[in-house]
Protein backbone atom coordinates (compact mmCIF):
# COMPACT_ATOMS: atom_id res chain seq x y z
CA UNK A 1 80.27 -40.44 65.83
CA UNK A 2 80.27 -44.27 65.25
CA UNK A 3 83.50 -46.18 65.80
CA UNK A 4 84.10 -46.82 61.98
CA UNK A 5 83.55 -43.12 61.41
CA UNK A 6 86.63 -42.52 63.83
CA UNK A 7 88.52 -44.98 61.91
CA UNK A 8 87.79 -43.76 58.21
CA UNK A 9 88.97 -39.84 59.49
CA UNK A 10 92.27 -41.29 60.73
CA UNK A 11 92.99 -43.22 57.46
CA UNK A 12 91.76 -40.11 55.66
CA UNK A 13 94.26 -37.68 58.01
CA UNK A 14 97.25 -40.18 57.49
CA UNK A 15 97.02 -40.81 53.49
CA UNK A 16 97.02 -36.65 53.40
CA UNK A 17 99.67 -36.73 56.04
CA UNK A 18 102.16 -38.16 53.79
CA UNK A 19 100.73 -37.38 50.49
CA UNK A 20 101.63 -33.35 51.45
CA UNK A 21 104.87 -34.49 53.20
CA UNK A 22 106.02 -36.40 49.99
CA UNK A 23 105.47 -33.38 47.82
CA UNK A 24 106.92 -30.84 49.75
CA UNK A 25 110.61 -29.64 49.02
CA UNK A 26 111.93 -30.25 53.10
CA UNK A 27 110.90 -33.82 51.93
CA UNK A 28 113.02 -34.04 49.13
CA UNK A 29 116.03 -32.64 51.02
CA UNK A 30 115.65 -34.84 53.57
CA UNK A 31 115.86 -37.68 51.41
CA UNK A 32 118.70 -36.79 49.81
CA UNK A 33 120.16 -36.89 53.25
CA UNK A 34 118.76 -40.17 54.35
CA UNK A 35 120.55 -41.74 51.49
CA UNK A 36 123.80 -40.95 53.04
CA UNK A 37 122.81 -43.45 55.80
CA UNK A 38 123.50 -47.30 56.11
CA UNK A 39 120.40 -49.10 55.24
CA UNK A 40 119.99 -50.20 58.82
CA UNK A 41 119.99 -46.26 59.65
CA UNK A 42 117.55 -45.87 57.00
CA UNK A 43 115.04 -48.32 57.89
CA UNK A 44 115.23 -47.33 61.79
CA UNK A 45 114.73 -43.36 60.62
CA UNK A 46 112.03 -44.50 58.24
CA UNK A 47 109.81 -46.22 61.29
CA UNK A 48 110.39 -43.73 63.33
CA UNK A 49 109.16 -40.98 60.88
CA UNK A 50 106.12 -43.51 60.25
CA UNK A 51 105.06 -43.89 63.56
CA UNK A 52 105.48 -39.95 64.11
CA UNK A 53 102.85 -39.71 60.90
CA UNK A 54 100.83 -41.56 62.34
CA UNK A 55 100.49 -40.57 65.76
CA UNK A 56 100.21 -36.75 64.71
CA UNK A 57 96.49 -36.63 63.36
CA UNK A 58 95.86 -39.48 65.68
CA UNK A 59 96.36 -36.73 68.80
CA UNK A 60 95.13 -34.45 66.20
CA UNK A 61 91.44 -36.21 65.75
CA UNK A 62 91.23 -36.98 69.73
CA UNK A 63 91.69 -33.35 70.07
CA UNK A 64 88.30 -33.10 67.65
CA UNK A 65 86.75 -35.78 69.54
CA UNK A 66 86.83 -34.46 73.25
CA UNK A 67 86.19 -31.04 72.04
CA UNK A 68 82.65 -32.43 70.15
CA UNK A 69 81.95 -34.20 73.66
CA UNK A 70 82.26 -31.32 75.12
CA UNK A 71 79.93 -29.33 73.00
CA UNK A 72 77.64 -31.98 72.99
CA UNK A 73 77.56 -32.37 76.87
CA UNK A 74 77.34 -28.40 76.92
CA UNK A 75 74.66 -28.87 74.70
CA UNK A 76 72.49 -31.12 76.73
CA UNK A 77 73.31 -29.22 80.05
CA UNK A 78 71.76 -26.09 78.13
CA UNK A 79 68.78 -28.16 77.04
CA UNK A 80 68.44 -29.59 80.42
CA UNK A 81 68.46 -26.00 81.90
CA UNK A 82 65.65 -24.12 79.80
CA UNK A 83 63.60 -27.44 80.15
CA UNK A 84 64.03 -26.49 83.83
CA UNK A 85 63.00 -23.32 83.29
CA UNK A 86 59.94 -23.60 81.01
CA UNK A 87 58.50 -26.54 83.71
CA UNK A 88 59.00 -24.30 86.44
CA UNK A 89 57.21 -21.10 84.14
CA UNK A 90 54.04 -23.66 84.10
CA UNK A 91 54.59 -24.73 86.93
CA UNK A 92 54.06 -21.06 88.36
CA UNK A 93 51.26 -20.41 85.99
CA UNK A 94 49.42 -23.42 87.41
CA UNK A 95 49.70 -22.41 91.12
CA UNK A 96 48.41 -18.77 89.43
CA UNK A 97 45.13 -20.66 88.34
CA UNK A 98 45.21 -22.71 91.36
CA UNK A 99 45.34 -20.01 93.79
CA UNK A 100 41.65 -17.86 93.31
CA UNK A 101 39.55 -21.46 94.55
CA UNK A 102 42.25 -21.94 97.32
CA UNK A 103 43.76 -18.93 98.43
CA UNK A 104 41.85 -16.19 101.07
CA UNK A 105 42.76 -12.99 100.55
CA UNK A 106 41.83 -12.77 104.18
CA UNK A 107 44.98 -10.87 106.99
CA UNK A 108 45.18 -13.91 109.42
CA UNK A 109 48.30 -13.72 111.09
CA UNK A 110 47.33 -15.31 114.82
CA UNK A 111 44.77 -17.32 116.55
CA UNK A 112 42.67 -14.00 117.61
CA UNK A 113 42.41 -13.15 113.93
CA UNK A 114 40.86 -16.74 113.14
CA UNK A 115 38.34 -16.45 115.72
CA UNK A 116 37.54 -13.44 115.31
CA UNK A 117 36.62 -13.65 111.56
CA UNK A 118 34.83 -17.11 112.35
CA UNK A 119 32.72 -15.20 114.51
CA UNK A 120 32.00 -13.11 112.13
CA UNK A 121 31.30 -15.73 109.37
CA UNK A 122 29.10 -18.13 112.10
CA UNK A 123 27.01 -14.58 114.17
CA UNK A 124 24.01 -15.83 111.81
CA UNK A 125 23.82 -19.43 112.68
CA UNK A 126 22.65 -18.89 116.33
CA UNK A 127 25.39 -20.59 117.99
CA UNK A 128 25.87 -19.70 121.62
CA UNK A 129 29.90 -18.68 122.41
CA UNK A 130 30.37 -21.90 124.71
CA UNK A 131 29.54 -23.93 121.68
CA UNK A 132 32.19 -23.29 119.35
CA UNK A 133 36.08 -23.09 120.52
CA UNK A 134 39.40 -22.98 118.15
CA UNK A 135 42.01 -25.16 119.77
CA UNK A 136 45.98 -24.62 118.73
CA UNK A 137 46.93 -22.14 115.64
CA UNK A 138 49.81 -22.98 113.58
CA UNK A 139 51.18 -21.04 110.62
CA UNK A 140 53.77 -21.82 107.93
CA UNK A 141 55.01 -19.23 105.30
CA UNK A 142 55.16 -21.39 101.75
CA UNK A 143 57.56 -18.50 100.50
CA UNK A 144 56.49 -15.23 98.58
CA UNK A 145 52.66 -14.33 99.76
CA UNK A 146 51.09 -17.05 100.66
CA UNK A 147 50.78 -18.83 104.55
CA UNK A 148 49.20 -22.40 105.35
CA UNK A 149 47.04 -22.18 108.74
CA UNK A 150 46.25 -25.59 110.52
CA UNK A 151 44.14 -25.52 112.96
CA UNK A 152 41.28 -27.36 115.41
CA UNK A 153 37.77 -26.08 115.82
CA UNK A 154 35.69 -27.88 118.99
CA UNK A 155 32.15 -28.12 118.60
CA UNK A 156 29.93 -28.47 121.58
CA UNK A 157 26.39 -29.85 120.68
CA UNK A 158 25.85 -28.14 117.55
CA UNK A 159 21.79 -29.11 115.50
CA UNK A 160 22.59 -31.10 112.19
CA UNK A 161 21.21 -27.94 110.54
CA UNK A 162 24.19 -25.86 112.76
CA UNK A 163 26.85 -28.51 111.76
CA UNK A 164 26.00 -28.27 107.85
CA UNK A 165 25.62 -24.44 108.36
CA UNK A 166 29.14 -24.50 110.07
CA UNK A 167 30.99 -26.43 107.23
CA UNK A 168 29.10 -23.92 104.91
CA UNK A 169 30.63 -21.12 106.08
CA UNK A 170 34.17 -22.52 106.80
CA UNK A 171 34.36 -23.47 103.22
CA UNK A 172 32.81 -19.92 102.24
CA UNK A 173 34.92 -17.89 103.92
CA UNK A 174 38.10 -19.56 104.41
CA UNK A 175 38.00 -22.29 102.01
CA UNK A 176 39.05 -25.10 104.18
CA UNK A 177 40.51 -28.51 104.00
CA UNK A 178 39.61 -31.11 106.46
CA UNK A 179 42.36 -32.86 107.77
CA UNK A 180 41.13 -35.07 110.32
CA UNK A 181 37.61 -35.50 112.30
CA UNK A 182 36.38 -36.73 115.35
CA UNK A 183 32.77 -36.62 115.97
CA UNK A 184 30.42 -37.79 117.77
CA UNK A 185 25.96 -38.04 117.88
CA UNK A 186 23.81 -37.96 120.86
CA UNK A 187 21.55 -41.54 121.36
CA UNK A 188 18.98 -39.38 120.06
CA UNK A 189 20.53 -38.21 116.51
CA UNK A 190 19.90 -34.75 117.16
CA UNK A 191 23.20 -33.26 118.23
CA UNK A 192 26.43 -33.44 117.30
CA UNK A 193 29.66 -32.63 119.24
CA UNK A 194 33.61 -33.29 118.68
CA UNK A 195 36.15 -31.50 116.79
CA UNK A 196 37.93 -31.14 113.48
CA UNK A 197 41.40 -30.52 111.79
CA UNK A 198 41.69 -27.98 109.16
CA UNK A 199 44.23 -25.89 106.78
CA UNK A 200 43.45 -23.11 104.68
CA UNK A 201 45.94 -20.85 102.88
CA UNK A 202 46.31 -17.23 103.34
CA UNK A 203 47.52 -14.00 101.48
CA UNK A 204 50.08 -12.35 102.96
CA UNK A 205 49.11 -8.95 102.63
C-alpha cells in the first residue's frame, strides 16, 4: 500500500465518520445539550469530539495495516518454506541420478574388507602380494545409506601395463576418486612405484 493510498482511506474513514454521526438521533440529542453550554464550553467540547473522530479510524486503519503486514510476511515465510522444500525434493532426486556412476553397492565396513575385495579385483593382473599394500582406512557415514572411504594404496614396482591395469580395476570395481599422488619411475621407464589417495562411496547395506 503506497503512502497516498494510506492517506485517501483515512480521509475516506473520517468524512463517513461524521457523515453517520451527524445523522444519527444520539447526535441530535447531544446537540441540543451542547447548546446549553457557554460558547467557550462549546468550542472546547467541539475539538475534543473532533480530535476523538479523527483518531478513531486512524487506530482503526493501523489496525488494517499491521494485520496486512502480517499476512504478507506470513505469506512470504510460506513461500520461502515450500521453495525450501521443492529445492531440497531436486535436490534429492539429483543425488538419486548421481548415485548409480558413484555409489558401490559393495559391504565395506573396515580395512580387511578393502583389501580383501582389491585382491579380488587385482588376482588377474599378476601382481605379487609384496607389491601392493593399503595404508590407513577411514570411513565417514554421509547420513541415511551411504559411507565415504578414504584411503592410501602403496605400490611397489608395478609394469606400466600393471599400473594402467590397477587404475582399471579401482575405477571398475570401486569407482574411485584420486585425491592425491605420489609417484615415482625407475631411470629406466619401466617401473613405477609410490602411492595414491583415494575415496569412494559405499552402500550401507
Amino acid at each position: 500500500m503506497t503512502q497516498k493510498s494510506v492517506f485517501k482511506e483515512i480521509d475516506v474513514a473520517i468524512d463517513k465518520q461524521i457523515e453517520e454521526a451527524r445523522n444519527s438521533g444520539v447526535f441530535q440529542s447531544f446537540a441540543d445539550q451542547l447548546r446549553s453550554f457557554s460558547e467557550t464550553e462549546q468550542k472546547i467540547i467541539n475539538q475534543a469530539l473532533s480530535g476523538l473522530v479523527i483518531i478513531i479510524p486512524i487506530i482503526a486503519l493501523i489496525g488494517v495495516f499491521i494485520f496486512r503486514t502480517i499476512k504478507v510476511s506470513d505469506l512470504n515465510t510460506r513461500k520461502e518454506l515450500e521453495q525450501t522444500i521443492i529445492s531440497f525434493k531436486e535436490g534429492n532426486i539429483k543425488l538419486k541420478a548421481q548415485e548409480g556412476p558413484i555409489v558401490i553397492n559393495e559391504a565395506i565396513y573396515e580395512k580387511s574388507d578393502f583389501i580383501s575385495k582389491l585382491n579380488n579385483a587385482t588376482s588377474r593382473l599378476n601382481i605379487k602380494g609384496n607389491q601392493l599394500n593399503v595404508d590407513g582406512f577411514q570411513k565417514e557415514n554421509l547420513g541415511g545409506s551411504i559411507n565415504r572411504i578414504e584411503t592410501s594404496i602403496m605400490i611397489e614396482k608395478f609394469t606400466n601395463k600393471a599400473f594402467v591395469g590397477l587404475l582399471n580395476e579401482l575405477h571398475r570395481k570401486f569407482k574411485i576418486i584420486i585425491t592425491e599422488i605420489d609417484l615415482e619411475k625407475t631411470t629406466d621407464g619401466k617401473f613405477v612405484s609410490g602411492k595414491f589417495l583415494v575415496e569412494f562411496y559405499a552402500k550401507v547395506n
